[in-house]
C-alpha atoms as a PDB file:
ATOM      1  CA  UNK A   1     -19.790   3.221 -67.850  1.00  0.00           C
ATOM      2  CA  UNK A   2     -23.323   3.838 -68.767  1.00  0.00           C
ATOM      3  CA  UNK A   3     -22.426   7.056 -71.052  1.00  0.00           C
ATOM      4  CA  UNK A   4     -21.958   7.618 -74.561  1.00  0.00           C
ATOM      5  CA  UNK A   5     -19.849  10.837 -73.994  1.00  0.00           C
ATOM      6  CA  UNK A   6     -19.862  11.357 -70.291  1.00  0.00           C
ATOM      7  CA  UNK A   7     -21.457  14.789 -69.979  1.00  0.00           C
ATOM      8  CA  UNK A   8     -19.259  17.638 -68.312  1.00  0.00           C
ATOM      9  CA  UNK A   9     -20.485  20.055 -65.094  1.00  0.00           C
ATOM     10  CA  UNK A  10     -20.564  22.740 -66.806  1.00  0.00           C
ATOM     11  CA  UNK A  11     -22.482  21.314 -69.490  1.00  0.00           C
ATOM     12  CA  UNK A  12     -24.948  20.291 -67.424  1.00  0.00           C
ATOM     13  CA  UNK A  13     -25.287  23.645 -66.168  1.00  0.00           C
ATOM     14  CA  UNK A  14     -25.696  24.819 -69.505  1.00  0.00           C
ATOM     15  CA  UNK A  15     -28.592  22.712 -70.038  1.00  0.00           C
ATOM     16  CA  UNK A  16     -30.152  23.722 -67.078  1.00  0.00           C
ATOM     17  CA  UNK A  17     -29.709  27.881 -67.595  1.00  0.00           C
ATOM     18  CA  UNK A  18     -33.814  29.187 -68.357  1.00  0.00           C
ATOM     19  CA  UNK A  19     -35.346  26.097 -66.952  1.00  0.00           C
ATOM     20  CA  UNK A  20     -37.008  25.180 -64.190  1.00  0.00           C
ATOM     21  CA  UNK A  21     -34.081  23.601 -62.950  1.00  0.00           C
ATOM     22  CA  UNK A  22     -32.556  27.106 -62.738  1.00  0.00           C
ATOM     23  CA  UNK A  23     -35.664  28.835 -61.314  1.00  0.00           C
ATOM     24  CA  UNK A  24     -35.845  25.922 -58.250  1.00  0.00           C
ATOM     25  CA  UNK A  25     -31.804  26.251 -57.739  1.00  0.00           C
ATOM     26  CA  UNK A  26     -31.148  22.939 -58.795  1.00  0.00           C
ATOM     27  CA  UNK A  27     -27.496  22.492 -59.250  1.00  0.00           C
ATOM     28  CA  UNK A  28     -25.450  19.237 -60.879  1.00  0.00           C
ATOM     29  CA  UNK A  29     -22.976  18.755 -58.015  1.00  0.00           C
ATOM     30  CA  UNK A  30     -21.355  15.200 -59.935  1.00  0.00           C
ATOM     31  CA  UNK A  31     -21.034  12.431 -62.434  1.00  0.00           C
ATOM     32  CA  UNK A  32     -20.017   9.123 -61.880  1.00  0.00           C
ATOM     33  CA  UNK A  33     -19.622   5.763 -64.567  1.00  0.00           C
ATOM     34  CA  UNK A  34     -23.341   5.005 -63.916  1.00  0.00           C
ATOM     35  CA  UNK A  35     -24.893   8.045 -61.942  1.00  0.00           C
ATOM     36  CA  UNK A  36     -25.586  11.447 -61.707  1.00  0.00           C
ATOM     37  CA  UNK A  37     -26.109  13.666 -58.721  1.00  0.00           C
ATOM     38  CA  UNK A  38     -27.739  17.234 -57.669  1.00  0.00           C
ATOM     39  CA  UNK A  39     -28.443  19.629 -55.239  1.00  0.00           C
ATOM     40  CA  UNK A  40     -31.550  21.748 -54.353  1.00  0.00           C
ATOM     41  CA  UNK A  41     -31.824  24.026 -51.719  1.00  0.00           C
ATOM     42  CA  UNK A  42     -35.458  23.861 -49.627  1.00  0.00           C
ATOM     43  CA  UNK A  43     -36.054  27.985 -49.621  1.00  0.00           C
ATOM     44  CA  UNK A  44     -38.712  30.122 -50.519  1.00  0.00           C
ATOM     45  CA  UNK A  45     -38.916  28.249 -54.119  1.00  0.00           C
ATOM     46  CA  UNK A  46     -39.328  25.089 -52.813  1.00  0.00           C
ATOM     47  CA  UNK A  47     -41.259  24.613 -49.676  1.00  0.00           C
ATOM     48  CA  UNK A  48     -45.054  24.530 -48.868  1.00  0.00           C
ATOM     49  CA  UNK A  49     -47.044  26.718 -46.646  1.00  0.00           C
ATOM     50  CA  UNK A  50     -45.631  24.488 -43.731  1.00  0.00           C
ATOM     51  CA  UNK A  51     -42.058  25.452 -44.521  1.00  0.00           C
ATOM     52  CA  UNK A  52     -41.035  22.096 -45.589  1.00  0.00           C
ATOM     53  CA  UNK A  53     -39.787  20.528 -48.619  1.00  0.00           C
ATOM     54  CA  UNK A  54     -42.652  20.454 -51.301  1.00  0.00           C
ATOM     55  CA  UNK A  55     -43.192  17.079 -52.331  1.00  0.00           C
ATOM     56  CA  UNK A  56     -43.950  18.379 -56.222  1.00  0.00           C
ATOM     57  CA  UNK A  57     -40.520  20.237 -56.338  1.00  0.00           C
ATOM     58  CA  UNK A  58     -38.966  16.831 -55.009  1.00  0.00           C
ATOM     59  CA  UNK A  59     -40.717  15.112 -57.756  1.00  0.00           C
ATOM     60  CA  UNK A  60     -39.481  17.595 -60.015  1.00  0.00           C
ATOM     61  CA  UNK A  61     -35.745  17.428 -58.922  1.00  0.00           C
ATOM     62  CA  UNK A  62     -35.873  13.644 -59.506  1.00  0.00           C
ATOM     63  CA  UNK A  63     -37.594  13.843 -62.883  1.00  0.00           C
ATOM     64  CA  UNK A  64     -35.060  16.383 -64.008  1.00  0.00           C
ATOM     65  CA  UNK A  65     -31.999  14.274 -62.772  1.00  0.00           C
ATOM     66  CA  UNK A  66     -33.626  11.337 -64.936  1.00  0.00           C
ATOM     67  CA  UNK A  67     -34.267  12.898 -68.120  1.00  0.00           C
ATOM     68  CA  UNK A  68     -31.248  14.266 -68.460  1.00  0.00           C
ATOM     69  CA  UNK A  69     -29.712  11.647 -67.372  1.00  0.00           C
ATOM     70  CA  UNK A  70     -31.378   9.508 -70.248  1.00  0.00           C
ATOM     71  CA  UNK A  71     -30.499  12.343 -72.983  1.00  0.00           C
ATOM     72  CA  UNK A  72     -26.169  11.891 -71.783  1.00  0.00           C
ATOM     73  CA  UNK A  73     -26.904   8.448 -72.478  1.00  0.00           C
ATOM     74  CA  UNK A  74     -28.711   8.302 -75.550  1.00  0.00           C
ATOM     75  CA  UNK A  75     -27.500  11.985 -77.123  1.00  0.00           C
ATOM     76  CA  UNK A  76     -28.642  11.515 -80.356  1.00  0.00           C
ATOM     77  CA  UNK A  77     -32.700  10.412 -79.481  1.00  0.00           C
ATOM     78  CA  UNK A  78     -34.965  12.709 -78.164  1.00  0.00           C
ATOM     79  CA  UNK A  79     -36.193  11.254 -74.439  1.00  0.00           C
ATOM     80  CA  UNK A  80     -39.208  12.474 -72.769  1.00  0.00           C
ATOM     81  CA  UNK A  81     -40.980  10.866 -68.850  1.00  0.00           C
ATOM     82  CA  UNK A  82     -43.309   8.608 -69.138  1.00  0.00           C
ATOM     83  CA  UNK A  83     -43.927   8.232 -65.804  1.00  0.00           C
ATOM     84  CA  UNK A  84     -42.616   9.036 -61.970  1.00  0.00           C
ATOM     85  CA  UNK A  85     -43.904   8.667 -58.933  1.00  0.00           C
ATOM     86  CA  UNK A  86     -42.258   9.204 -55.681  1.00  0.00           C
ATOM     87  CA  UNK A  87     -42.514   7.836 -51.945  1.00  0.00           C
ATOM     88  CA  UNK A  88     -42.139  10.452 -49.300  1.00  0.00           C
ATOM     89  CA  UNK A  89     -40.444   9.308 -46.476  1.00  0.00           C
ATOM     90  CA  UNK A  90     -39.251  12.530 -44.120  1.00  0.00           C
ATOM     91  CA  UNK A  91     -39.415  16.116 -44.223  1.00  0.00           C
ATOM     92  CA  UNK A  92     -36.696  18.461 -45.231  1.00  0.00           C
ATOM     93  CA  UNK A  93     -37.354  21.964 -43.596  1.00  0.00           C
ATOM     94  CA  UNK A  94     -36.493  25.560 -45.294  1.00  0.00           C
ATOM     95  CA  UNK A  95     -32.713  26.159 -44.913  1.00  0.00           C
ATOM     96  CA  UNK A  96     -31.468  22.769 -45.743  1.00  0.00           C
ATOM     97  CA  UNK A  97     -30.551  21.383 -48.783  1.00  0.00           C
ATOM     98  CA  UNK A  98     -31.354  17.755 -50.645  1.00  0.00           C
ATOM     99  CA  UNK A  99     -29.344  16.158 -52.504  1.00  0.00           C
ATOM    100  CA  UNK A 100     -30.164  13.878 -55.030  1.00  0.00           C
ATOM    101  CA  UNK A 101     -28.691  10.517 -56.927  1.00  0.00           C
ATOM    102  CA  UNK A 102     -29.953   9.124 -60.384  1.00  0.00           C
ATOM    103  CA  UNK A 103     -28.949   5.439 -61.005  1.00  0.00           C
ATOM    104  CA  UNK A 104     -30.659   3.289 -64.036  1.00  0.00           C
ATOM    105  CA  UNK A 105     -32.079   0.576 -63.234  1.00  0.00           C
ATOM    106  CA  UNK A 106     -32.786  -0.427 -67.362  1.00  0.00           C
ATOM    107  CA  UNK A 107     -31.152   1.165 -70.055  1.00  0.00           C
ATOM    108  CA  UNK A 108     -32.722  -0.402 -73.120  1.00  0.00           C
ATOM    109  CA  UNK A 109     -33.183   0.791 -76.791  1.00  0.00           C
ATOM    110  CA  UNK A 110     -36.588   2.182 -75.853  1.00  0.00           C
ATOM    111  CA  UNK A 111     -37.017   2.049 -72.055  1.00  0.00           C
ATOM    112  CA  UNK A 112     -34.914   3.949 -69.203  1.00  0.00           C
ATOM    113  CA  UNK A 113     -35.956   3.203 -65.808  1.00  0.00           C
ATOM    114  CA  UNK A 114     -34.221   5.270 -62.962  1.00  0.00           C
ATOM    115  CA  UNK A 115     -34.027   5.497 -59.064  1.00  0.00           C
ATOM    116  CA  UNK A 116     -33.049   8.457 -57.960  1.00  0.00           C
ATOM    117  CA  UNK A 117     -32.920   8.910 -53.550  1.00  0.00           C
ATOM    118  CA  UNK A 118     -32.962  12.386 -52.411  1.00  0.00           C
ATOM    119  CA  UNK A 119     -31.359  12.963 -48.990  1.00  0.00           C
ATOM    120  CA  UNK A 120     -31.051  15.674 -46.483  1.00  0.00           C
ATOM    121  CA  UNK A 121     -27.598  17.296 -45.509  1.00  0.00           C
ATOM    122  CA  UNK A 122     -27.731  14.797 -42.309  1.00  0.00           C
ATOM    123  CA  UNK A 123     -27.715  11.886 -45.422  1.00  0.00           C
ATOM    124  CA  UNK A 124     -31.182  11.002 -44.402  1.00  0.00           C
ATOM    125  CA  UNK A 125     -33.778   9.413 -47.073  1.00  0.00           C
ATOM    126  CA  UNK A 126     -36.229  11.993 -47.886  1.00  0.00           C
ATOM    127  CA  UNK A 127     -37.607  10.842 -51.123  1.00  0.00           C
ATOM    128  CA  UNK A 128     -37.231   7.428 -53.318  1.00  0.00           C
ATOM    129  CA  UNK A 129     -38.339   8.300 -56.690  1.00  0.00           C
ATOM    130  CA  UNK A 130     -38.641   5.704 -59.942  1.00  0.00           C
ATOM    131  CA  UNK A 131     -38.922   7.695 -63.346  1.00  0.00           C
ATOM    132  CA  UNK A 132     -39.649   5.777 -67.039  1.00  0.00           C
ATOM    133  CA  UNK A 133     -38.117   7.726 -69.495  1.00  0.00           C
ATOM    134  CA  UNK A 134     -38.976   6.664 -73.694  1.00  0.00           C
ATOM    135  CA  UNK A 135     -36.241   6.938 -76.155  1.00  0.00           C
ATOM    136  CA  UNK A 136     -37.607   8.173 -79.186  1.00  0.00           C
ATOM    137  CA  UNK A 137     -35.395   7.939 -82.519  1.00  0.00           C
END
């Protein structure tokens, strides 16, 4: 198990309420011994002129999943991204939702590395995403 104190729903929720976690819908749906998983519906909030998924508020749902990912496992440093990028691989359109997975790839002292996927409701790849996170004492 990759977690300290393995971090409850509801306290994820918590941490999201006044964010823009909370202003995109983004929803902690589970927590596993080494991941962590969301949801995000593709609406008005979320998609580009085109009515698809917006690739920033993809990037955005993965970076989110990461971070806080790194904070449940180091709770007592302060964590902050030090770099994401993402790959695009399909389009979500507006009335589906993604769903997305955060598994480390590193967990050191003063590197996390993450992959998160982010998949359609059909369980399609939508997005591949690698975040950096630093853990700062």
């Amino acid at each position: 198990m990759i977690w300290e104190n393995k971090p409850s729903l509801e306290t994820l929720k918590q941490v999201s309420k006044n964010t823009m976690l909370e202003h995109l819908g983004i929803e902690f749906i589970d927590i596993g011994d080494d991941y962590v998983s969301a949801s995000m519906p593709v609406d008005h909030r979320t998609v580009q002129p085109f009515r698809i998924l917006h690739g920033g508020a993809s990037v955005c749902l993965a970076e989110s999943l990461g971070s806080i990912a790194s904070q449940a496992v180091s709770p007592k440093s302060k964590v902050v991204g030090l770099e994401v990028n993402a790959n695009h691989l399909r389009s979500a359109k507006e009335g589906q939702t993604v769903f997305a997975t955060a598994k480390p790839i590193k967990l050191g002292k003063r590197i996390h590395v993450w992959n998160i996927e982010i998949k359609d409701d059909q369980e399609q790849l939508i997005c591949i995403s690698r975040l950096t996170v630093a853990v700062m004492s």
